[in-house]
N, C-alpha and C. Protein backbone atom coordinates (compact mmCIF):
# COMPACT_ATOMS: atom_id res chain seq x y z
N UNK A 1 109.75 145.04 113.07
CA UNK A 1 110.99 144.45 113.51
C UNK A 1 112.07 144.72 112.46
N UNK A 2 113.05 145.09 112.47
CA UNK A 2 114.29 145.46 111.92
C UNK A 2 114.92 144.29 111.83
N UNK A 3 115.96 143.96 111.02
CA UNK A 3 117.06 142.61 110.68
C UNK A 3 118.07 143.56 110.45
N UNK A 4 119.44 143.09 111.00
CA UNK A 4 120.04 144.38 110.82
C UNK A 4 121.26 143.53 109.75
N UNK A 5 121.81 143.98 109.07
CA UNK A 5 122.87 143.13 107.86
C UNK A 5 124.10 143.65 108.32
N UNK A 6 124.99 142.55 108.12
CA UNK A 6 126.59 142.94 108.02
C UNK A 6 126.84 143.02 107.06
N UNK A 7 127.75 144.08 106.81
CA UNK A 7 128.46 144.33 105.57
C UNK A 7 129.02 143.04 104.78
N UNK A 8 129.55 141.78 105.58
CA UNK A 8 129.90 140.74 105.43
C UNK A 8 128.91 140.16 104.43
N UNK A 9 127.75 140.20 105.11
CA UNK A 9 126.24 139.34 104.37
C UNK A 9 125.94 139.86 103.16
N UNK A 10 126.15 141.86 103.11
CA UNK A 10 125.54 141.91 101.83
C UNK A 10 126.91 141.78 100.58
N UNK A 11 128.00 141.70 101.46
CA UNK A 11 129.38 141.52 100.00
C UNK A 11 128.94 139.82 99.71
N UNK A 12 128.50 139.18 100.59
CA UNK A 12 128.34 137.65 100.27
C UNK A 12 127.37 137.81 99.29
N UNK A 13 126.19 138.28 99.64
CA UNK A 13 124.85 138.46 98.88
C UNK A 13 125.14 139.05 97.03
N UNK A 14 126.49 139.94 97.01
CA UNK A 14 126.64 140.61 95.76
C UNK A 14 127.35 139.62 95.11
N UNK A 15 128.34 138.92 95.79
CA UNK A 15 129.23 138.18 95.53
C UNK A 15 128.58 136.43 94.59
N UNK A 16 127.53 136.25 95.21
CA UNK A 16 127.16 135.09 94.91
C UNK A 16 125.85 135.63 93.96
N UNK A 17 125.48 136.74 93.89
CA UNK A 17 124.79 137.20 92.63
C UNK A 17 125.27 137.53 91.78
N UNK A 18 126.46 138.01 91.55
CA UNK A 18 127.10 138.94 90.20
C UNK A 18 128.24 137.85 89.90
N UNK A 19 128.87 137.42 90.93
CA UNK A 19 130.05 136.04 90.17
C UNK A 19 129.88 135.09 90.86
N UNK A 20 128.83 134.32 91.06
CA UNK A 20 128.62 132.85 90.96
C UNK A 20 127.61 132.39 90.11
N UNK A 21 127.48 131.12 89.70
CA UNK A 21 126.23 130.63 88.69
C UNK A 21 125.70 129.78 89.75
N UNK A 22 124.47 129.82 90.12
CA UNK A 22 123.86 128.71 91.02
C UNK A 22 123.38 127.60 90.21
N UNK A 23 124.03 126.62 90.51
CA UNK A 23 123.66 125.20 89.65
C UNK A 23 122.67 124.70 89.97
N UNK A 24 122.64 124.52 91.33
CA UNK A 24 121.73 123.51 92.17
C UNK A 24 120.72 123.96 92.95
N UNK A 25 119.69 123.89 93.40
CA UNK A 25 118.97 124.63 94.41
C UNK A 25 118.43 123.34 95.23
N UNK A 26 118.15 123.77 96.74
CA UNK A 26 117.49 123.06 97.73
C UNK A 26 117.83 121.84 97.44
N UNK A 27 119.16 121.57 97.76
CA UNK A 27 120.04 119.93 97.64
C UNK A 27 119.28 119.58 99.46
N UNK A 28 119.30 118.30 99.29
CA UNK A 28 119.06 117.64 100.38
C UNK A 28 120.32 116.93 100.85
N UNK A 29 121.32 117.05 101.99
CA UNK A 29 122.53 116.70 102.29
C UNK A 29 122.12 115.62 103.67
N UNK A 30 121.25 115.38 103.42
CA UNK A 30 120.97 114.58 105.16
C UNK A 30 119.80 114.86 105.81
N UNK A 31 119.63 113.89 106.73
CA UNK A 31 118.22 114.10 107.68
C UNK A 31 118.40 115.19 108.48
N UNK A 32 119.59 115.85 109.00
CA UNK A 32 119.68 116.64 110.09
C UNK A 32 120.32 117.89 109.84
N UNK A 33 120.78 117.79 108.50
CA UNK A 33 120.98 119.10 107.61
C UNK A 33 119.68 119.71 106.91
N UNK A 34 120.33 120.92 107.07
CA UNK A 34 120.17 122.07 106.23
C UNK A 34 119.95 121.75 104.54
N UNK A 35 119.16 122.00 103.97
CA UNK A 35 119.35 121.82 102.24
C UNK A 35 119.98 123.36 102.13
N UNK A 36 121.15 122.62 100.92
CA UNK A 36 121.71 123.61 100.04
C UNK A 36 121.79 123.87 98.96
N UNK A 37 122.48 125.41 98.25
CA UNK A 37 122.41 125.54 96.87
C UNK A 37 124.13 125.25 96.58
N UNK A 38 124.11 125.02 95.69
CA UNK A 38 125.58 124.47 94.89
C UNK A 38 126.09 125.38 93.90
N UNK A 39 126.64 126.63 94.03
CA UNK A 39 127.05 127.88 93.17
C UNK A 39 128.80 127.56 92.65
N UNK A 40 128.58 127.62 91.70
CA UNK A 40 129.76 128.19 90.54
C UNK A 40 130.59 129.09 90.88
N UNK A 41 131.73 129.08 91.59
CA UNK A 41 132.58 130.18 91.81
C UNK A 41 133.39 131.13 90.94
N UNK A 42 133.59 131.06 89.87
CA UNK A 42 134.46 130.78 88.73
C UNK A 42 135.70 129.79 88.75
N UNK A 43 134.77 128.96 88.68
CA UNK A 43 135.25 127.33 88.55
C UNK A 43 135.59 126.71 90.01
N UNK A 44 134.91 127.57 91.16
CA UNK A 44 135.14 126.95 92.39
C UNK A 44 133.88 126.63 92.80
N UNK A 45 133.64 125.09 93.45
CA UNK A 45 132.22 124.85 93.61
C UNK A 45 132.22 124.93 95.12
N UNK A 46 131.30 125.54 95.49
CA UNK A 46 130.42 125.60 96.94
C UNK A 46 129.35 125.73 97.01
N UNK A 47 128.98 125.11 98.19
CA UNK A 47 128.04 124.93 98.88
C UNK A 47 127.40 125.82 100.08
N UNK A 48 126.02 126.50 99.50
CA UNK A 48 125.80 127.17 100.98
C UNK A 48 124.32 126.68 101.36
N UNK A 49 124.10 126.66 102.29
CA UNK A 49 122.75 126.72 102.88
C UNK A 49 121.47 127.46 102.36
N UNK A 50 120.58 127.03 101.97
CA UNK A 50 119.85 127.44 101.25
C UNK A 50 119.05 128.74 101.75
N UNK A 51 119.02 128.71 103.05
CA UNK A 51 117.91 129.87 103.86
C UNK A 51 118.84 130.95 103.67
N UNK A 52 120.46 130.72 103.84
CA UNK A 52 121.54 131.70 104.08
C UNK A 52 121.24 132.62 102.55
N UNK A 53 121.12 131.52 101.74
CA UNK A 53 121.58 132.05 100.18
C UNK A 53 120.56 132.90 99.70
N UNK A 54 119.36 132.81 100.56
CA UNK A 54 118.34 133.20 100.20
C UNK A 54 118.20 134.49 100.82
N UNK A 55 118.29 134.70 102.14
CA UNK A 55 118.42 135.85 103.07
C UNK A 55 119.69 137.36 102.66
N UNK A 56 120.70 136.80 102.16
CA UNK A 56 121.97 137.34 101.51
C UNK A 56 121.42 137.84 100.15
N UNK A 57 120.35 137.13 99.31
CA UNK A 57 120.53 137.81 97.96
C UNK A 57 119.46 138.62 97.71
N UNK A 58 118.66 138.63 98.73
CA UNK A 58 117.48 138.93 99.20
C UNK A 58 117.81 140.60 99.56
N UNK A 59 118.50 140.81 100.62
CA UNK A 59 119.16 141.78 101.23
C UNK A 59 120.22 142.45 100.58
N UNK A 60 120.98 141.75 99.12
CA UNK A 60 121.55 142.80 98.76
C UNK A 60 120.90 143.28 97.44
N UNK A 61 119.96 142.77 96.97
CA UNK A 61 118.86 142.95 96.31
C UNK A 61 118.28 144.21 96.51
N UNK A 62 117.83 143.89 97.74
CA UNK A 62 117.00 145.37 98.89
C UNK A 62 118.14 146.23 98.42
N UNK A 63 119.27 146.53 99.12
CA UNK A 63 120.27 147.01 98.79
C UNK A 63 120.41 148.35 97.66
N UNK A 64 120.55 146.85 97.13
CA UNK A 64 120.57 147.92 95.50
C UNK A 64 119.64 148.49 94.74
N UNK A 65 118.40 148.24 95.20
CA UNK A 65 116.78 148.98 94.90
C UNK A 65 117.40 150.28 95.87
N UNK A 66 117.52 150.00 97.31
CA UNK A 66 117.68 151.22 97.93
C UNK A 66 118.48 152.31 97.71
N UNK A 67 119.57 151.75 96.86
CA UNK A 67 120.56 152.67 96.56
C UNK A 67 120.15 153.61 95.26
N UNK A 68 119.63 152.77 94.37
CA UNK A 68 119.16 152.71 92.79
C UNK A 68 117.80 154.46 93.29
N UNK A 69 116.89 153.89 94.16
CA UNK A 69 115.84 154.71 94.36
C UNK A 69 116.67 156.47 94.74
N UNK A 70 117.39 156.04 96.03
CA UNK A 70 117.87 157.33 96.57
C UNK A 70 118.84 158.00 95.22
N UNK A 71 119.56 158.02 94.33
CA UNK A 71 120.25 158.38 93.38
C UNK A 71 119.16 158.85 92.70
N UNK A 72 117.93 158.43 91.99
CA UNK A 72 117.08 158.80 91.39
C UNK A 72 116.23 160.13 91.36
């Protein structure tokens, strides 16, 4: 099965790996929420969903192995 990424997901994915600091991991916000991570913006705090944050850094991770390999 294929997952296919938006360009959107993997600039999020680079974005929240290379300039954010993740403070927090798997916050619990409620019974009917989602747990989230709490990242460092440079000095802007947000909040994302933890599966999201995970899937995004995951994939641009992949990414950059894939890119890293083919150059090689």
């Amino acid at each position: 099965m294929f997952v296919t990424v938006s360009n959107r997901e993997l600039e999020a994915g680079r974005y929240w790996k290379t300039e954010c600091k993740l403070m927090e991991v798997n916050i619990q916000t409620g019974i009917f929420s989602e747990p989230v991570n709490k990242l460092d913006c440079a000095g802007v705090i947000i909040n994302v969903r933890t599966r999201t944050y995970n899937r995004y850094i995951l994939e641009w991770q992949s990414y950059e192995n894939d890119k890293n390999n083919v150059m090689n």
